[in-house]
N, C-alpha and C. Protein backbone atom coordinates (compact mmCIF):
# COMPACT_ATOMS: atom_id res chain seq x y z
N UNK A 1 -2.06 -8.78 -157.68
CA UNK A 1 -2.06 -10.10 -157.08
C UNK A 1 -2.68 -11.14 -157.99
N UNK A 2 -3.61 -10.52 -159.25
CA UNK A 2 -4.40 -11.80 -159.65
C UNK A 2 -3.66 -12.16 -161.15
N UNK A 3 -2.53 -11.55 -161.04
CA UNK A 3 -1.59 -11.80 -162.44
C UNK A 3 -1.48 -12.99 -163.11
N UNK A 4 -1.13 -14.11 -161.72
CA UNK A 4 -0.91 -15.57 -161.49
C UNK A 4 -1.81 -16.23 -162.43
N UNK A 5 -3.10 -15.37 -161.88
CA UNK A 5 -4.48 -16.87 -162.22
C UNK A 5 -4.86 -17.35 -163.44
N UNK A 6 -4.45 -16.31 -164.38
CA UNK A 6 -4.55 -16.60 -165.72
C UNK A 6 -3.63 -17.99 -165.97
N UNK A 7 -2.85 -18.11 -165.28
CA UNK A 7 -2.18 -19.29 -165.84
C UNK A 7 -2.38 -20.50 -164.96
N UNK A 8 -3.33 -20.28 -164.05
CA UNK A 8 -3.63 -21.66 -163.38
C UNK A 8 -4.87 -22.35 -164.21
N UNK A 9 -4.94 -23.48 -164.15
CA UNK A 9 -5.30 -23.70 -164.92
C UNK A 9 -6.37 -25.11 -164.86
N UNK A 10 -7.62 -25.50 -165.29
CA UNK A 10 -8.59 -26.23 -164.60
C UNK A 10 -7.90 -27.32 -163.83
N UNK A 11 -7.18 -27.78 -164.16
CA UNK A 11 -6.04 -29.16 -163.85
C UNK A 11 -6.06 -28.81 -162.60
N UNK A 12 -5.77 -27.70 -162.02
CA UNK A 12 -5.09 -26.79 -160.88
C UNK A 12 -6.13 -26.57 -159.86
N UNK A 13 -6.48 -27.11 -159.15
CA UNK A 13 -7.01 -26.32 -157.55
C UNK A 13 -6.22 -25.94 -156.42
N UNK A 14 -6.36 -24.61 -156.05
CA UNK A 14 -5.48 -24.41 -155.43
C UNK A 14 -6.52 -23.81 -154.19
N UNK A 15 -6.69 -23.40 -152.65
CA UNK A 15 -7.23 -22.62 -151.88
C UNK A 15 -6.86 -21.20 -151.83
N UNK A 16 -7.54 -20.52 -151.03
CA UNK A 16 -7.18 -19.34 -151.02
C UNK A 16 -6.18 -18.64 -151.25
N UNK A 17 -6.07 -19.06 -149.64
CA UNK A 17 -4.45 -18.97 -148.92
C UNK A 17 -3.24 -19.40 -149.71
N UNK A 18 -3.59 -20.73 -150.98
CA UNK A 18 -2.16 -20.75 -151.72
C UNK A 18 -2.07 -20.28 -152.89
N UNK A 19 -3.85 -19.44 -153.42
CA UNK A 19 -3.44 -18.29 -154.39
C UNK A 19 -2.31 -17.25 -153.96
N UNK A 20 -3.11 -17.06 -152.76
CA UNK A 20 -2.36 -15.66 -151.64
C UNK A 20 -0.99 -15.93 -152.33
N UNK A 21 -0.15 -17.19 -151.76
CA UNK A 21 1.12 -17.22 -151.86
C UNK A 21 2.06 -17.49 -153.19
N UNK A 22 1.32 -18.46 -154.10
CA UNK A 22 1.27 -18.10 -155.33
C UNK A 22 1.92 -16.61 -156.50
N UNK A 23 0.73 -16.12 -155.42
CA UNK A 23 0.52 -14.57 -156.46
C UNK A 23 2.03 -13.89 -155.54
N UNK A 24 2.46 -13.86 -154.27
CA UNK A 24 2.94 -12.98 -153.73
C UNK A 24 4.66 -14.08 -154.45
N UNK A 25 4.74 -15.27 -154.81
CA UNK A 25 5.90 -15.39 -155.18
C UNK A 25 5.81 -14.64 -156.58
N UNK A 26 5.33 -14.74 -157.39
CA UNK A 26 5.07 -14.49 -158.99
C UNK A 26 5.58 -12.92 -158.59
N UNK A 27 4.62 -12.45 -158.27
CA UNK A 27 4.80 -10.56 -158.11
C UNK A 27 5.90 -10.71 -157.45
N UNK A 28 6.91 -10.76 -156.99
CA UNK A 28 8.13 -10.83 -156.14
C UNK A 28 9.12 -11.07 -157.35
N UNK A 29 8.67 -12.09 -158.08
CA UNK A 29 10.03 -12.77 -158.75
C UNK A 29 9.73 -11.46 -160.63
N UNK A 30 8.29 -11.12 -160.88
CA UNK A 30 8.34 -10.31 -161.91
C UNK A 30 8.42 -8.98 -161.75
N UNK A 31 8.15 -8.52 -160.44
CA UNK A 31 9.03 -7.20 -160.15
C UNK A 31 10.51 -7.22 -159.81
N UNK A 32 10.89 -7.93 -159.68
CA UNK A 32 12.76 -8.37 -159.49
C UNK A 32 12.79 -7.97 -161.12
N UNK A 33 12.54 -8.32 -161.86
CA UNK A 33 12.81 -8.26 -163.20
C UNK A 33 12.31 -7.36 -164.21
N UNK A 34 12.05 -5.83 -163.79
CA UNK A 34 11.67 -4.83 -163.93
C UNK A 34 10.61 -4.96 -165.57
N UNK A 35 9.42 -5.86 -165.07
CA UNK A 35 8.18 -6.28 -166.17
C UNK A 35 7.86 -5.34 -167.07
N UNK A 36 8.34 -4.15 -167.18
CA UNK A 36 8.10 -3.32 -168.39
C UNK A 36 8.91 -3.38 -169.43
N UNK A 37 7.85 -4.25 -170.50
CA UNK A 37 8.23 -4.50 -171.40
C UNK A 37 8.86 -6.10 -171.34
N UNK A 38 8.84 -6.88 -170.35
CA UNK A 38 9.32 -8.58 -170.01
C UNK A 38 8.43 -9.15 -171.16
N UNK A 39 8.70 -10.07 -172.02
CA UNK A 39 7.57 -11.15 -172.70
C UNK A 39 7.01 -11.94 -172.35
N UNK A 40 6.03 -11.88 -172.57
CA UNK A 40 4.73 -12.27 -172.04
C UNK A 40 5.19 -13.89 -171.98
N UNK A 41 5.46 -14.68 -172.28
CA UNK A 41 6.50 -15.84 -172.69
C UNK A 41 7.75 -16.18 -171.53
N UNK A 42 7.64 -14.66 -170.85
CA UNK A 42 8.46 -15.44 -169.53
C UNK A 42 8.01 -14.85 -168.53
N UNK A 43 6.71 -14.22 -168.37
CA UNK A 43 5.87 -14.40 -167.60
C UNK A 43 5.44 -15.72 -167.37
N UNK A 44 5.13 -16.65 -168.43
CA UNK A 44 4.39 -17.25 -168.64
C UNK A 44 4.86 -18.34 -167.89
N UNK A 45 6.45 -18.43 -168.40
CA UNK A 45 7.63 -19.77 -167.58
C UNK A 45 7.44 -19.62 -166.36
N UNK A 46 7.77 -18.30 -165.73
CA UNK A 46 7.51 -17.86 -164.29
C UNK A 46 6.72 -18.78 -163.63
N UNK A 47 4.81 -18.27 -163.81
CA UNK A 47 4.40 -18.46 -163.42
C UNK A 47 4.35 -19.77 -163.15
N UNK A 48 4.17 -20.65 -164.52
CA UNK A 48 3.94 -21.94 -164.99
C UNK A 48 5.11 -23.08 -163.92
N UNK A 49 6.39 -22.38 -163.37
CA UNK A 49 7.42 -23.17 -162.59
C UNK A 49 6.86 -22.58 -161.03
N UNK A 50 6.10 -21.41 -160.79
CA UNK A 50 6.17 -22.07 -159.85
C UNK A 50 4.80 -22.42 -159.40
N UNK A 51 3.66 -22.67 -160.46
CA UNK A 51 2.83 -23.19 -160.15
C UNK A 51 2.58 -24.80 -160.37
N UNK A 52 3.82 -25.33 -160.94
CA UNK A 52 4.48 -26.90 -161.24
C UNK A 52 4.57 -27.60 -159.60
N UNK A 53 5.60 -26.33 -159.20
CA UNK A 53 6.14 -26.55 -157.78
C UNK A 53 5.20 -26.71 -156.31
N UNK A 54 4.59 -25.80 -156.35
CA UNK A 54 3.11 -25.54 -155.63
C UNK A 54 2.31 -27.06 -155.56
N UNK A 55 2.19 -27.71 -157.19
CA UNK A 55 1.24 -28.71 -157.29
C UNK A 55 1.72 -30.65 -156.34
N UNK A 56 3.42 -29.98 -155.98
CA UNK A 56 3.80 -31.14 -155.37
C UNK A 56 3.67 -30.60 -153.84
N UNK A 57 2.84 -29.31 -153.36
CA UNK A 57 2.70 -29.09 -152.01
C UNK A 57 3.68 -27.97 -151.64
N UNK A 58 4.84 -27.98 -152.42
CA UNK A 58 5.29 -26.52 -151.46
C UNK A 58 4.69 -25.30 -151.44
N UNK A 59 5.08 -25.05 -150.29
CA UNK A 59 3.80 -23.25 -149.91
C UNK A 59 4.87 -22.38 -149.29
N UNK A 60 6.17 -22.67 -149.30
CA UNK A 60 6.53 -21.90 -148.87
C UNK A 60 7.28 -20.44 -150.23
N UNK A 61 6.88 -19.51 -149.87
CA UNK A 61 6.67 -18.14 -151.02
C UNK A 61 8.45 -18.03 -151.53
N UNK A 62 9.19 -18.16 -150.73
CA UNK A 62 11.09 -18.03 -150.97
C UNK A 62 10.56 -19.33 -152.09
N UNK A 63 10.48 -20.41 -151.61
CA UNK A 63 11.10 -21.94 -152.60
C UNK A 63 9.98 -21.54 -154.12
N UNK A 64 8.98 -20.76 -153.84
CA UNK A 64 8.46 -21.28 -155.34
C UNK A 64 8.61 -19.87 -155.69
N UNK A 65 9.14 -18.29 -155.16
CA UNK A 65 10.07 -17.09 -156.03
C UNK A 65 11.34 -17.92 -156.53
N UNK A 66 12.22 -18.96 -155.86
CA UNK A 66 13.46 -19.70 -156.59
C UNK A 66 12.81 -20.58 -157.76
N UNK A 67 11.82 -20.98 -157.87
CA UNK A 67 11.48 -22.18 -158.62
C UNK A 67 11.15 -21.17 -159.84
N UNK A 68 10.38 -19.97 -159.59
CA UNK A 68 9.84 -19.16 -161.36
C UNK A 68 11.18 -18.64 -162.02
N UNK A 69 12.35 -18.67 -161.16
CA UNK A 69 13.17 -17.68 -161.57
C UNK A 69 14.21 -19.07 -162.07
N UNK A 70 14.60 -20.05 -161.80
CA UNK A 70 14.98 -20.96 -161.86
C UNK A 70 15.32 -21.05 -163.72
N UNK A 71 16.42 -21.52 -163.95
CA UNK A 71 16.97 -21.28 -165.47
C UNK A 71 16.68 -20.30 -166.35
N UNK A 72 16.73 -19.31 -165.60
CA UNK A 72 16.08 -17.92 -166.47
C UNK A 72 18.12 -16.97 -166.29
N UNK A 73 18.30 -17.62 -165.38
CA UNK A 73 20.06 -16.91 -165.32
C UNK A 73 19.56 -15.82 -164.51
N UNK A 74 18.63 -15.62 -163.70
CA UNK A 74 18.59 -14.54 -163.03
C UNK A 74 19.15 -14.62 -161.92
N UNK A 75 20.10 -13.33 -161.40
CA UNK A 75 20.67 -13.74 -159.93
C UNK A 75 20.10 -12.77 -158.57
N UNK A 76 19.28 -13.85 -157.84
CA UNK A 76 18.52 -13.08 -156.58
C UNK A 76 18.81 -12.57 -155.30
């Protein structure tokens, strides 16, 4: 679950509850994409889109798993 936090970042406050959801889109969208062996570099996009997304208020865990995966050509 705490995969996310490395990439949040001081800019970033987030509460608990929207680490919680955060972490549960990230782990959702980098186990879809069987992470052994993924580059660290699109982990990184992942996280970084949907913690972009998050910062304009969405919390809901579906819209910001679409937002990390978002121009990566992955189909969900």
């Amino acid at each position: 679950m705490a995969h996310i936090l490395k990439f949040i970042g001081p800019e970033n406050t987030f509460d608990p509850e929207t680490v919680a959801l955060l972490s549960e889109a990230y782990d959702k969208a980098i186990g879809g994409m069987d992470d052994q062996g993924l580059p660290a570099i699109v982990c990184e996009m992942i996280a970084k889109r949907i913690i972009a997304l998050a910062t304009t208020g969405v919390r809901d865990p579906e819209r910001l798993y679409a937002a990390g995966l978002a121009g990566l050509g992955v189909q969900r």
